[in-house]
N, C-alpha and C. Protein backbone atom coordinates (compact mmCIF):
# COMPACT_ATOMS: atom_id res chain seq x y z
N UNK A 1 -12.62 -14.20 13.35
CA UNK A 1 -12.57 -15.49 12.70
C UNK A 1 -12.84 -15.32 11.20
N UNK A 2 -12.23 -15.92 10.45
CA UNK A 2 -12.21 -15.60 8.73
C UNK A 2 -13.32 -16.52 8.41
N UNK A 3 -14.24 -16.94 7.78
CA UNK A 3 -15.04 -17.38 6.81
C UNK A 3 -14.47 -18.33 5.83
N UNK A 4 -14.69 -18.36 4.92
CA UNK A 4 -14.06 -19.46 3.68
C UNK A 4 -13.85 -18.59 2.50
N UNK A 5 -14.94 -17.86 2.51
CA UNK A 5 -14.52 -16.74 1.40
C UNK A 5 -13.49 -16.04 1.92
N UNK A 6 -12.78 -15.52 2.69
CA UNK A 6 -11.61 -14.97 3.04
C UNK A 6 -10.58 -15.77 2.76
N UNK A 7 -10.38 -17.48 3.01
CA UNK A 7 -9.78 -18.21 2.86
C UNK A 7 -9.25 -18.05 0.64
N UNK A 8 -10.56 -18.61 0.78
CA UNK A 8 -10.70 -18.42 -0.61
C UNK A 8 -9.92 -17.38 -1.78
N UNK A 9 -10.26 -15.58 -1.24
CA UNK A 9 -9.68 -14.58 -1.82
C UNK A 9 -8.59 -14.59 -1.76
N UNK A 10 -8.43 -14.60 -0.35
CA UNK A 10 -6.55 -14.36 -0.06
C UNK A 10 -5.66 -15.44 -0.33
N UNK A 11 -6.70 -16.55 -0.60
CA UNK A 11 -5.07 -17.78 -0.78
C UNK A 11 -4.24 -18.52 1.06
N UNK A 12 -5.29 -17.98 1.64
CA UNK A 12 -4.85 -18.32 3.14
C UNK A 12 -4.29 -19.91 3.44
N UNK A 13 -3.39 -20.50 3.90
CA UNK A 13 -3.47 -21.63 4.20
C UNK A 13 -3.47 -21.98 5.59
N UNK A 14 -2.99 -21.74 6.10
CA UNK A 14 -3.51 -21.87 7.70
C UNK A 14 -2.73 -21.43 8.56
N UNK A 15 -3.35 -21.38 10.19
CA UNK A 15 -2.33 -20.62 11.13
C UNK A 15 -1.57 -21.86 11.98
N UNK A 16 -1.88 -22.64 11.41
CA UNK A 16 -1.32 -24.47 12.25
C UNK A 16 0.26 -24.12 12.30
N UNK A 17 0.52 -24.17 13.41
CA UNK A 17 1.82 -24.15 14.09
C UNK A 17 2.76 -25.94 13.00
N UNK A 18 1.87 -26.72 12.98
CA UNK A 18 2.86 -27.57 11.71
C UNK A 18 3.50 -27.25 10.65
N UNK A 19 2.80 -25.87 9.92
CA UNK A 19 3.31 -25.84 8.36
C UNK A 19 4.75 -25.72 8.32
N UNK A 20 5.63 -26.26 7.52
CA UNK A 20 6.70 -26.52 7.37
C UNK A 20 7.28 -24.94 7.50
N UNK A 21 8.44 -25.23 8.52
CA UNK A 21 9.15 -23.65 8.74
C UNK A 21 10.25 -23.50 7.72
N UNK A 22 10.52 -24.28 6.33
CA UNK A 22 10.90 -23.89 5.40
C UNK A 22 10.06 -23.58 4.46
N UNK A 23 8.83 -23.44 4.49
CA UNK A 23 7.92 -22.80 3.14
C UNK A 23 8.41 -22.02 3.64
N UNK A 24 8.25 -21.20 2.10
CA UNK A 24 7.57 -19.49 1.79
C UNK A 24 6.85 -18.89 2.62
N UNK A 25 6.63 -17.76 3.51
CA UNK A 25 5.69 -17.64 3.88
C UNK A 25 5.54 -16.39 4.12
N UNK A 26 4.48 -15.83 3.14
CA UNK A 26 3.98 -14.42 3.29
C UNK A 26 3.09 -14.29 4.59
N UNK A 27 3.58 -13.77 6.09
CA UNK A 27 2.67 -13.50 6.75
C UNK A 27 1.38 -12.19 6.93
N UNK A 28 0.28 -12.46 6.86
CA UNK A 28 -0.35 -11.31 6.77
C UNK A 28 -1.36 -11.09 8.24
N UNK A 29 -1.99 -10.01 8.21
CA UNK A 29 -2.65 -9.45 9.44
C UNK A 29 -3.54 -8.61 8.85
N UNK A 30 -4.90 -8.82 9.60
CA UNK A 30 -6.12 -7.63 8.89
C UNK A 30 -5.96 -6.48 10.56
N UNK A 31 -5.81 -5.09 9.64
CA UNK A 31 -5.95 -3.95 11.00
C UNK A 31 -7.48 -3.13 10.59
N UNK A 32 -8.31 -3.12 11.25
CA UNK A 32 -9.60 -2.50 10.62
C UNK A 32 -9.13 -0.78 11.28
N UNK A 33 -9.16 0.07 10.44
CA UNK A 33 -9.02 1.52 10.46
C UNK A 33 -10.26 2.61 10.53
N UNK A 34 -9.70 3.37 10.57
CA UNK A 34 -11.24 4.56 10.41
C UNK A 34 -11.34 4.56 8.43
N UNK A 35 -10.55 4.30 7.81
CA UNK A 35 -10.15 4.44 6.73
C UNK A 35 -10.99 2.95 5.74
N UNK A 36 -10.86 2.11 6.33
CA UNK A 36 -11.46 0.59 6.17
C UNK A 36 -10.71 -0.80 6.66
N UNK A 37 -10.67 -1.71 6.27
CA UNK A 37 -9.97 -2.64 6.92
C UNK A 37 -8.91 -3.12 5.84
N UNK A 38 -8.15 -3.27 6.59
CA UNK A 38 -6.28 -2.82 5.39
C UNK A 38 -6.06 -4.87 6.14
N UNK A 39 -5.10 -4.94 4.80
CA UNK A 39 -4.68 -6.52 5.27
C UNK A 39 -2.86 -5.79 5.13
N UNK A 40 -2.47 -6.82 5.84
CA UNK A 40 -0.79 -6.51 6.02
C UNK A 40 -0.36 -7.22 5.97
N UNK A 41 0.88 -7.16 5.36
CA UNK A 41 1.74 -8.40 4.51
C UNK A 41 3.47 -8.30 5.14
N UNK A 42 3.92 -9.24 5.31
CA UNK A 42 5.56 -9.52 5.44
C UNK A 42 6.04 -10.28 5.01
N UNK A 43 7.30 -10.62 4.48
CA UNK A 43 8.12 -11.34 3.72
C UNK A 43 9.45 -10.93 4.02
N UNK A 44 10.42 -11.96 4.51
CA UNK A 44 11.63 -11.81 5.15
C UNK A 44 11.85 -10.61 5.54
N UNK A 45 10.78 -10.41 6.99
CA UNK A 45 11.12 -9.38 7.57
C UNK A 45 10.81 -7.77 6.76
N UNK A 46 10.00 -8.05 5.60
CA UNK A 46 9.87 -6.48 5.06
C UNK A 46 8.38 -6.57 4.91
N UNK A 47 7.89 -5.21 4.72
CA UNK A 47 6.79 -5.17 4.31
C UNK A 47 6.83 -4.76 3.10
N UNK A 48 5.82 -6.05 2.57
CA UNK A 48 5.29 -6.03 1.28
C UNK A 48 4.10 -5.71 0.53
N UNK A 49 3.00 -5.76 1.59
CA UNK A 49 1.82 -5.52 1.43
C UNK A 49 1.10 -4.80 2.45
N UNK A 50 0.08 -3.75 1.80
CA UNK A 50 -0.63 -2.91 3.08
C UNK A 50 -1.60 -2.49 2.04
N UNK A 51 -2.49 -3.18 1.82
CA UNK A 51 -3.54 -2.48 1.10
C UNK A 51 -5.23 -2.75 1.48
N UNK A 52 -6.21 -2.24 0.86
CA UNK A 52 -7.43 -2.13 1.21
C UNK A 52 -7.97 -3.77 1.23
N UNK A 53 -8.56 -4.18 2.46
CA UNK A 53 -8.42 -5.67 2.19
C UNK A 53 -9.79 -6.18 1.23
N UNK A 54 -10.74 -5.51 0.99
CA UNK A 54 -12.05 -5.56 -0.17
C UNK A 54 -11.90 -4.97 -1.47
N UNK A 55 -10.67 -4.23 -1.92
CA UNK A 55 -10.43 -3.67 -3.28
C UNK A 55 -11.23 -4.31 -4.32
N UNK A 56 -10.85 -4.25 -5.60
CA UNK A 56 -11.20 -4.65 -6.32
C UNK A 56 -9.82 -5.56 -7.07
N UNK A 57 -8.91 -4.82 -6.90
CA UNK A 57 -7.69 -5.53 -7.67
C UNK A 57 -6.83 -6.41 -6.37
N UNK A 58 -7.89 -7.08 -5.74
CA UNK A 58 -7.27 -7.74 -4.64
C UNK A 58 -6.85 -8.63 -4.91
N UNK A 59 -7.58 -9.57 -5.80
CA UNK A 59 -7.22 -10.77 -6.04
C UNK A 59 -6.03 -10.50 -7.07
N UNK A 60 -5.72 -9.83 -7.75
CA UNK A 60 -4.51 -9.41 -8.83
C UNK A 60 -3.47 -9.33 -8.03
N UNK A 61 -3.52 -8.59 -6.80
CA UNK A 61 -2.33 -8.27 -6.25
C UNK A 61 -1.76 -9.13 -5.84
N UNK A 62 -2.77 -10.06 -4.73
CA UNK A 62 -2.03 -10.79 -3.99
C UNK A 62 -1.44 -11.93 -4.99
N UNK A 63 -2.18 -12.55 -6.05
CA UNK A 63 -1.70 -13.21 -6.78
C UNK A 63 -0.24 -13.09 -7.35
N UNK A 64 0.14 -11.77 -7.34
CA UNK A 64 1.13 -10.97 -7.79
C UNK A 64 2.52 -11.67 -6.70
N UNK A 65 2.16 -11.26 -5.92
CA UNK A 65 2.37 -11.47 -4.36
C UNK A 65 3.21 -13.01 -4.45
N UNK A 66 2.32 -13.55 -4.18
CA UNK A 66 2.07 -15.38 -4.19
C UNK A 66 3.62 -15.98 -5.10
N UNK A 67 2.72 -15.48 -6.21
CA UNK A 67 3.77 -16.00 -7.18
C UNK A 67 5.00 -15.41 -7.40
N UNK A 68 5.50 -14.05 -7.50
CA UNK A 68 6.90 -13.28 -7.72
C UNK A 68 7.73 -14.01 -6.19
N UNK A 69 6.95 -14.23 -5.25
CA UNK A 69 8.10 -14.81 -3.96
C UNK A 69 7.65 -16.06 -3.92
N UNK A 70 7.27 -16.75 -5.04
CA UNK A 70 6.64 -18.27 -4.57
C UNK A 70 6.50 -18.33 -3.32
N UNK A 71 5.65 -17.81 -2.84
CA UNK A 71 4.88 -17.84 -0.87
C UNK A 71 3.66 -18.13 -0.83
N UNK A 72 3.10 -18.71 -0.21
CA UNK A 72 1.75 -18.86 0.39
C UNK A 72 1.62 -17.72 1.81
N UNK A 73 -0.11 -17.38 1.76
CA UNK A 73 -0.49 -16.36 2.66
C UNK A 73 -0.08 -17.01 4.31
N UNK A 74 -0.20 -16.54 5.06
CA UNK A 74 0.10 -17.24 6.49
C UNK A 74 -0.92 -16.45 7.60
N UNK A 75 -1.63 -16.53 8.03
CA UNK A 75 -1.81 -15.75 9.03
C UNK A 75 -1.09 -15.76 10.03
N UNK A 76 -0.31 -14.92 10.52
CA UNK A 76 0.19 -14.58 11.87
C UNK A 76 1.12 -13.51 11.49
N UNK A 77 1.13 -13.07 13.38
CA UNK A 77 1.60 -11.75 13.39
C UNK A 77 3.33 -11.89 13.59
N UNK A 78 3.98 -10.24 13.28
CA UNK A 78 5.17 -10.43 13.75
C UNK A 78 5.70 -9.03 13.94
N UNK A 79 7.00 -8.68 13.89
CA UNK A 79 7.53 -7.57 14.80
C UNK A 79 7.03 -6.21 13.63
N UNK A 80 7.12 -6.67 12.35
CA UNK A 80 6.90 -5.80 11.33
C UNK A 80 5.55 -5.71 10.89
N UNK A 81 4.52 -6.14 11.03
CA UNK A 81 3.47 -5.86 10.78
C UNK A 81 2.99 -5.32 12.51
N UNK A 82 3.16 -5.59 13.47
CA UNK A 82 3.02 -4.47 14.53
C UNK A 82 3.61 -3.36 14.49
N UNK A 83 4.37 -3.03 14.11
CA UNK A 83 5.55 -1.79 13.80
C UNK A 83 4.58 -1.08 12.47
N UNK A 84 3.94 -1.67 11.84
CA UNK A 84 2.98 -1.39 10.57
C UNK A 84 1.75 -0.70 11.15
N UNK A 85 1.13 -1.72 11.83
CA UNK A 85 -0.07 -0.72 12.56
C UNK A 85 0.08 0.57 13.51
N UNK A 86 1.61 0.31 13.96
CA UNK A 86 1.49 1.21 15.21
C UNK A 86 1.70 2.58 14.13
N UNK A 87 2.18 2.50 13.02
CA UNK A 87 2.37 3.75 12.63
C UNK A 87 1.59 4.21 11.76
N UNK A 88 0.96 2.82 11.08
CA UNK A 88 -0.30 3.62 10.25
C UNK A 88 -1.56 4.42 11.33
N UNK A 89 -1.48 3.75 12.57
CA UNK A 89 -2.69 3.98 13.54
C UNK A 89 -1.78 6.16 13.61
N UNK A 90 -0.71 5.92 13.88
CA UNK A 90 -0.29 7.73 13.98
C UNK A 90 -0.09 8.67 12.85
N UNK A 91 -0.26 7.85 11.86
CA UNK A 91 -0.37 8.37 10.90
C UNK A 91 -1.73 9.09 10.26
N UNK A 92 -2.73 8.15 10.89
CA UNK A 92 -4.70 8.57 10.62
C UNK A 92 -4.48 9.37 11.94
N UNK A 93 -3.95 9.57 12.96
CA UNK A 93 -4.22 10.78 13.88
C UNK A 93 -3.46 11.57 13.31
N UNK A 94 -2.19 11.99 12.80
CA UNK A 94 -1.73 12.85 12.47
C UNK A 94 -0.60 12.75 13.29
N UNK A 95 -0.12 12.05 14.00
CA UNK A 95 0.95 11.86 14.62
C UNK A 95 2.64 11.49 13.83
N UNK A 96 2.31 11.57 12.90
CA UNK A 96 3.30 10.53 11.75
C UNK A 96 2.80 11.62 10.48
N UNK A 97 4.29 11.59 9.92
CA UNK A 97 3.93 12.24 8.19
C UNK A 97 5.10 11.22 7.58
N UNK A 98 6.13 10.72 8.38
CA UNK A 98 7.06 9.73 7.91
C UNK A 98 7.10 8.50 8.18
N UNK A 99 7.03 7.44 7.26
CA UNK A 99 6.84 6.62 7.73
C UNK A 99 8.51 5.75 8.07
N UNK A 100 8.85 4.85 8.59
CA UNK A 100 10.19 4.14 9.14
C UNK A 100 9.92 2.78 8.86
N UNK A 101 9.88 2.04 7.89
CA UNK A 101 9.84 1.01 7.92
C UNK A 101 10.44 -0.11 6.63
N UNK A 102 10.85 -1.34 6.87
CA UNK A 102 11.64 -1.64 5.86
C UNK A 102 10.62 -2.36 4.28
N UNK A 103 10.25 -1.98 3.33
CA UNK A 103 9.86 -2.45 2.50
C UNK A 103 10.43 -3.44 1.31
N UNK A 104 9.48 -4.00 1.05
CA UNK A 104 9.85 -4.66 -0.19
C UNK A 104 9.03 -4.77 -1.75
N UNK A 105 9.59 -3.69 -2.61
CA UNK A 105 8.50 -4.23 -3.83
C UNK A 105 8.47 -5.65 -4.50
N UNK A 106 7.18 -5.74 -4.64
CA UNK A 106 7.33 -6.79 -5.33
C UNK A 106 6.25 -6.28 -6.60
N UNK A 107 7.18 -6.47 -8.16
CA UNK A 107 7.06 -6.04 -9.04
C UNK A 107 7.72 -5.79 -10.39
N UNK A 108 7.58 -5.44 -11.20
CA UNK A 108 8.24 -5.07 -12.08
C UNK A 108 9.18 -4.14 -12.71
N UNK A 109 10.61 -3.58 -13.01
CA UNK A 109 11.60 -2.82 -12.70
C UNK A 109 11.04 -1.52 -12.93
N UNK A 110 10.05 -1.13 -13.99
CA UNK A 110 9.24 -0.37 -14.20
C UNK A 110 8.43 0.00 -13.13
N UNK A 111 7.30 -0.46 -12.61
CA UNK A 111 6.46 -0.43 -11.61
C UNK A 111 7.37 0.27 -10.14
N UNK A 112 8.75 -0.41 -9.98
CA UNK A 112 9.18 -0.52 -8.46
C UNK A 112 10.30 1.22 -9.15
N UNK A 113 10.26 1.49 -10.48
CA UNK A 113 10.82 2.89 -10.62
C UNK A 113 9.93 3.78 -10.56
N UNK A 114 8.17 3.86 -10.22
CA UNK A 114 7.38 4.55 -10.35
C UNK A 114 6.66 4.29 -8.76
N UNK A 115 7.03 3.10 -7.94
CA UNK A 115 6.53 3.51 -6.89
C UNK A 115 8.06 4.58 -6.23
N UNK A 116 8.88 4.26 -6.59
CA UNK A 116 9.83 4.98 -5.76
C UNK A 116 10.39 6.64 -5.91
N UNK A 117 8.97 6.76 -7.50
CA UNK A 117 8.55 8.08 -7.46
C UNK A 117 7.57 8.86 -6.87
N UNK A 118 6.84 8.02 -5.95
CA UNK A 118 5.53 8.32 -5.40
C UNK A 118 6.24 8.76 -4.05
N UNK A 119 7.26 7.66 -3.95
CA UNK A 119 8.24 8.49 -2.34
C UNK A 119 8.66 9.49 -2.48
N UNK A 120 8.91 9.86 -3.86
CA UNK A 120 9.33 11.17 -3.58
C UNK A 120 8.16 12.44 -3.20
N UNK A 121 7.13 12.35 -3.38
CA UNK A 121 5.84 13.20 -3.12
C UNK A 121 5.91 13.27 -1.65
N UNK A 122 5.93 14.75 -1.08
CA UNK A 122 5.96 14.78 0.31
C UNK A 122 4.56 15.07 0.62
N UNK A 123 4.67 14.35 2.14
CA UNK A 123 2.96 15.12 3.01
C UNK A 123 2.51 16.40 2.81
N UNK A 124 1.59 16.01 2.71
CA UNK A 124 0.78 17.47 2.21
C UNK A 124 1.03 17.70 0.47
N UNK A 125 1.49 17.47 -0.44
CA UNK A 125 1.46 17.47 -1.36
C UNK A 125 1.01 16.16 -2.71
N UNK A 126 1.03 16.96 -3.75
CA UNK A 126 -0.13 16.25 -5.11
C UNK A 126 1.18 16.40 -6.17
N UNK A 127 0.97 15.37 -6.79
CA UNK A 127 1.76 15.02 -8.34
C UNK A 127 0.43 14.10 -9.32
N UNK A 128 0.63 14.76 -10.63
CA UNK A 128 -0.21 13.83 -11.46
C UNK A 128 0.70 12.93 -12.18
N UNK A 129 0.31 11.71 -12.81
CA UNK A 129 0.49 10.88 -13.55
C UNK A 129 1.76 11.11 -14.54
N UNK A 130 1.40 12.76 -15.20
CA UNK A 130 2.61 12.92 -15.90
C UNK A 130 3.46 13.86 -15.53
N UNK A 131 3.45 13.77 -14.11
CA UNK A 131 4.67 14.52 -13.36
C UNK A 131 5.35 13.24 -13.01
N UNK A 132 4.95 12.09 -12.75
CA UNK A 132 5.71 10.80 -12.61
C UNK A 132 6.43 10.72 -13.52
N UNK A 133 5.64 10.60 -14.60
CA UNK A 133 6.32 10.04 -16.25
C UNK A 133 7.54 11.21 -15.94
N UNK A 134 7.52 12.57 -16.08
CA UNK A 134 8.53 13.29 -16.29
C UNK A 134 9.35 13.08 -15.52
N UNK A 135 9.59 12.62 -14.12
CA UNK A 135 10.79 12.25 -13.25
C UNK A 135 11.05 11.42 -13.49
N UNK A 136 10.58 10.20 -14.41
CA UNK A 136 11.35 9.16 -14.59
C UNK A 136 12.04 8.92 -15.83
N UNK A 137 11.89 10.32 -16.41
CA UNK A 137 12.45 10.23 -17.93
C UNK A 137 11.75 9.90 -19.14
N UNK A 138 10.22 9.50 -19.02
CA UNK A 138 9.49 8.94 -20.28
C UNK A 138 8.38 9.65 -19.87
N UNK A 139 8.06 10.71 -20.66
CA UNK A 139 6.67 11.13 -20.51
C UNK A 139 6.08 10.93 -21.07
N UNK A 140 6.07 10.17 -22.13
CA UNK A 140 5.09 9.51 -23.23
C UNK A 140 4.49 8.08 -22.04
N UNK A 141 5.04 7.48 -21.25
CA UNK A 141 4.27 6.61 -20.07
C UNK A 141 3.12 7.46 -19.25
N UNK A 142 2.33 7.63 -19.43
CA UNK A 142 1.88 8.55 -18.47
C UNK A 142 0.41 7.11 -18.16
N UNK A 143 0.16 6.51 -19.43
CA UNK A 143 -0.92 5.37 -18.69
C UNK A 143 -0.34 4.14 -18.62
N UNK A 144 1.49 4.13 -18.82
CA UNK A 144 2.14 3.10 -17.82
C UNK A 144 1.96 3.18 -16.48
N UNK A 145 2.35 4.65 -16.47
CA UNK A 145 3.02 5.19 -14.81
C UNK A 145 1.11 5.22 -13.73
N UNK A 146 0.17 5.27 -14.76
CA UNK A 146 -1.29 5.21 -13.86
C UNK A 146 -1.56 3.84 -13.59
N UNK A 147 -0.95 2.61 -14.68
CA UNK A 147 -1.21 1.32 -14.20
C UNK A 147 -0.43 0.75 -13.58
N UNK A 148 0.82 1.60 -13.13
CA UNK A 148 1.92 0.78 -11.68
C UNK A 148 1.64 1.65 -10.59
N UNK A 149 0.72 2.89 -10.75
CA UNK A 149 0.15 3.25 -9.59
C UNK A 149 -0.83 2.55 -8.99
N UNK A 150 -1.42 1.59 -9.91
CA UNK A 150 -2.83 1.16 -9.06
C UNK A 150 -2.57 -0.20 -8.90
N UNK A 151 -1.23 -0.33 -9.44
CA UNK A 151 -0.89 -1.95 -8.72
C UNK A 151 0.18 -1.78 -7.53
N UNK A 152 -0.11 -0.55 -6.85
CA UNK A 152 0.70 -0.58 -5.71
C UNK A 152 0.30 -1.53 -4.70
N UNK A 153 0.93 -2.33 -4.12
CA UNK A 153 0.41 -2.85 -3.06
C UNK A 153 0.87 -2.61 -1.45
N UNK A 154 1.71 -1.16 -1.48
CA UNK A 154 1.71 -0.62 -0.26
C UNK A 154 1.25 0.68 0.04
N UNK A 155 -0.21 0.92 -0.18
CA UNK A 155 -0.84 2.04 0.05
C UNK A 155 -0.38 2.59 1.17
N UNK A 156 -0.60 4.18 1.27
CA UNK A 156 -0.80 5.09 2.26
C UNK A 156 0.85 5.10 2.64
N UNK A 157 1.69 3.68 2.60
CA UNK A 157 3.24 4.28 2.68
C UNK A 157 3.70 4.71 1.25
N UNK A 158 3.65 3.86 0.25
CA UNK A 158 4.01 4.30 -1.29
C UNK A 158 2.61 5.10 -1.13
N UNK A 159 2.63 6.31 -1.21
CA UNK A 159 1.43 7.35 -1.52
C UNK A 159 0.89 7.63 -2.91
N UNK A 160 0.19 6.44 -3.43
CA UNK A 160 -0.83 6.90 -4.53
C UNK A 160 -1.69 7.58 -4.75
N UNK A 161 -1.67 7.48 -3.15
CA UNK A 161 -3.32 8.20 -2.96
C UNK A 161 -2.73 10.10 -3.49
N UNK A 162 -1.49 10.87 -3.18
CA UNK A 162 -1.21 11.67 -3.36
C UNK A 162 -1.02 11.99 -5.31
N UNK A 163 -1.22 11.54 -5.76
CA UNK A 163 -1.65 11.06 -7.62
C UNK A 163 -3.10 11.91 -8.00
N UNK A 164 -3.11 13.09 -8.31
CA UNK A 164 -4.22 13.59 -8.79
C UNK A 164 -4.55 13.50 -10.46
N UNK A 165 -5.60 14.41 -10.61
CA UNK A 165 -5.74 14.10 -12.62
C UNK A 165 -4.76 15.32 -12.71
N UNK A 166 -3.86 15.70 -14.13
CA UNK A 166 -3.65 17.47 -14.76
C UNK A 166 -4.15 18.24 -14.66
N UNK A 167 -5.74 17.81 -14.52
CA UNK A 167 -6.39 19.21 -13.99
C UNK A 167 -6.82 19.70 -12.77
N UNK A 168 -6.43 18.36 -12.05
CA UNK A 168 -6.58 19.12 -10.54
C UNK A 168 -7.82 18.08 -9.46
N UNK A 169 -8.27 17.18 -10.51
CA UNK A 169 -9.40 16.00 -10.03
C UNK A 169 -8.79 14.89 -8.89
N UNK A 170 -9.73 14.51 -8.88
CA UNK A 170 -9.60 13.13 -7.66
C UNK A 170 -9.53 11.94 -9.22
N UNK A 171 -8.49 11.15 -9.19
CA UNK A 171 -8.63 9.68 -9.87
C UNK A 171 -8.90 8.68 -9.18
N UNK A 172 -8.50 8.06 -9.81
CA UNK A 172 -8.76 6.15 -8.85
C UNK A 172 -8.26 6.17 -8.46
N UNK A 173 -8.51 5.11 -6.98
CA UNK A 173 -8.01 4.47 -5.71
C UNK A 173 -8.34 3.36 -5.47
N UNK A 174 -7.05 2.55 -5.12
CA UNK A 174 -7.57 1.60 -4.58
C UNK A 174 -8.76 1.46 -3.09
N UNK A 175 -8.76 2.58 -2.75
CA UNK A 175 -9.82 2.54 -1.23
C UNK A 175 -11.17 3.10 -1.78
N UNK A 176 -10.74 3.57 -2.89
CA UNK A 176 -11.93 4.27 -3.80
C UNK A 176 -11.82 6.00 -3.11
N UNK A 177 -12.36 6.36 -4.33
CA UNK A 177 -12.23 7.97 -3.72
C UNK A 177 -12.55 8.58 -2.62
N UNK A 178 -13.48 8.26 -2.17
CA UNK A 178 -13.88 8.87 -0.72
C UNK A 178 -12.78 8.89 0.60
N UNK A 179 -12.00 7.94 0.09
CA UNK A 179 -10.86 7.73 1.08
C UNK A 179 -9.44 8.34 0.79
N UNK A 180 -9.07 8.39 -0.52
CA UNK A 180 -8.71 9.04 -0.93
C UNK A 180 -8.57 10.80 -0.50
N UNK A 181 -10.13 11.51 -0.83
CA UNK A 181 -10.07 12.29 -0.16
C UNK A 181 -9.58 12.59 1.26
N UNK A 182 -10.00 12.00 1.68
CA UNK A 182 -10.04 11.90 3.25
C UNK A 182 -8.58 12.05 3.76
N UNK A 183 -8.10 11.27 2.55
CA UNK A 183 -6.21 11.44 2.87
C UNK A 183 -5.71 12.44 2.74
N UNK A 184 -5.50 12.65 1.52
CA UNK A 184 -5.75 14.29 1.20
C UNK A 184 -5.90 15.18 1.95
N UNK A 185 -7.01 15.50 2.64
CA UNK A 185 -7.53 16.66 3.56
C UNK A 185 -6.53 16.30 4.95
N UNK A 186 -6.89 15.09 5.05
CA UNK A 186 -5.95 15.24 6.23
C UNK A 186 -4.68 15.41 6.20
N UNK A 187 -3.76 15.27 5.13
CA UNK A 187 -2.25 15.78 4.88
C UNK A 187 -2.17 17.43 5.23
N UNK A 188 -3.18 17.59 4.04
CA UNK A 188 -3.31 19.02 3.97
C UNK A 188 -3.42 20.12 5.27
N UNK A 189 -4.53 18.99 5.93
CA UNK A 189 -5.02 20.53 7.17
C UNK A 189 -3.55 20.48 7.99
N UNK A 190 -3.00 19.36 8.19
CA UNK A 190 -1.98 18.95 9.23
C UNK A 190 -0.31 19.73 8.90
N UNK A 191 -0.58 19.84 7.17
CA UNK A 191 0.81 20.11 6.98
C UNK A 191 0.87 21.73 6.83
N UNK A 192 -0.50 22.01 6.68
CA UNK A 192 -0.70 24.01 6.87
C UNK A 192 -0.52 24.06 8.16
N UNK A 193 -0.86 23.23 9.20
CA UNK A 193 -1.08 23.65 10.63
C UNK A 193 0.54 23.44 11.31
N UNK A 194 1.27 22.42 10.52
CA UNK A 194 2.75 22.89 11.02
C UNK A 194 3.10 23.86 10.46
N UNK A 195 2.85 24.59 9.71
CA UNK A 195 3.75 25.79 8.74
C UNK A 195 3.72 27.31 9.09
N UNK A 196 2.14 27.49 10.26
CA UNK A 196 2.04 28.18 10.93
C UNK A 196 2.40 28.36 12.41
N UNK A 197 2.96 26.98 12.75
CA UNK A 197 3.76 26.74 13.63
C UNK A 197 5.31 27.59 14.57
């Protein structure tokens, strides 16, 4: 059961079977993980949102959200945010390194050319900030390409978390570093352990 402050953050309006079935309607779903508790987002059938549901840039995002699809939040579930958990859930076992699912950025032409450089980073592997900038042709962006990394709002599928410093450090996360790590290691042990395969 949500609280009011949940109401509040997320912009929730209700799960009442009345609300007009021509609004907007961003449906979302909280999945609590070993990782933390992730909120999940859909919009005509895509996923739009999958991020840490206590961040800090929560309220930025979803606002982001809200307004670029003029939608209000919805709670309820549907075929794509189950299809969301079932694979993030095989993905924290290690069952999954790919994910299959239909997305949607919502963002800026900039931003949605720098998450679709983060797809290119495979499991088990690290790119910094100005290995982005350099695939996208502007390496003088390098603290553009770090501030459309941290306004991703489909973690763990757009892989930010795979975004290290030049020298080899842990940066920011939206889950905050510890989780971060955690991603990390687990790409890592999983993608040495197929290679010896």
């Amino acid at each position: 059961m949500m609280d009011g402050r949940d109401c509040k953050i997320m912009g929730i309006i209700s799960t009442d079977k009345s609300i007009n079935e021509n609004s907007r309607r961003l449906e979302i779903q909280y999945h609590k993980t070993k990782i933390g508790e992730l909120v999940l987002g859909s919009y005509d059938s895509k996923l739009c949102l999958l991020d840490f549901r206590y961040r800090k840039m929560r309220f930025s995002v979803d606002n982001r959200l809200k307004k670029t699809l003029n939608a209000k939040f919805v709670v309820q579930d549907n075929k794509i945010l189950k299809e969301t958990r079932k694979q993030i859930t095989e993905y924290l076992t290690a069952e999954r390194k790919i994910f299959d699912l239909p997305i949607l950025y919502v963002g800026s032409d900039f931003q949605k050319q720098v998450w679709d450089a983060l797809l290119k980073i495979n499991y088990g592997e690290t790119a910094s900030y100005l290995d982005i900038a350099k695939y996208i042709g502007n390496e003088k962006a390098v603290r553009a390409v770090a501030s459309a990394n941290g306004a991703n709002a489909i973690a763990v599928i757009i892989p930010c978390h795979r975004i290290i410093g030049s020298n080899g450090e842990l940066v920011g996360y939206g889950g905050g570093l510890p989780i971060k790590k955690r991603l990390l290691n687990l790409e890592e042990k999983h993608s040495k352990l197929a290679n010896h395969l």
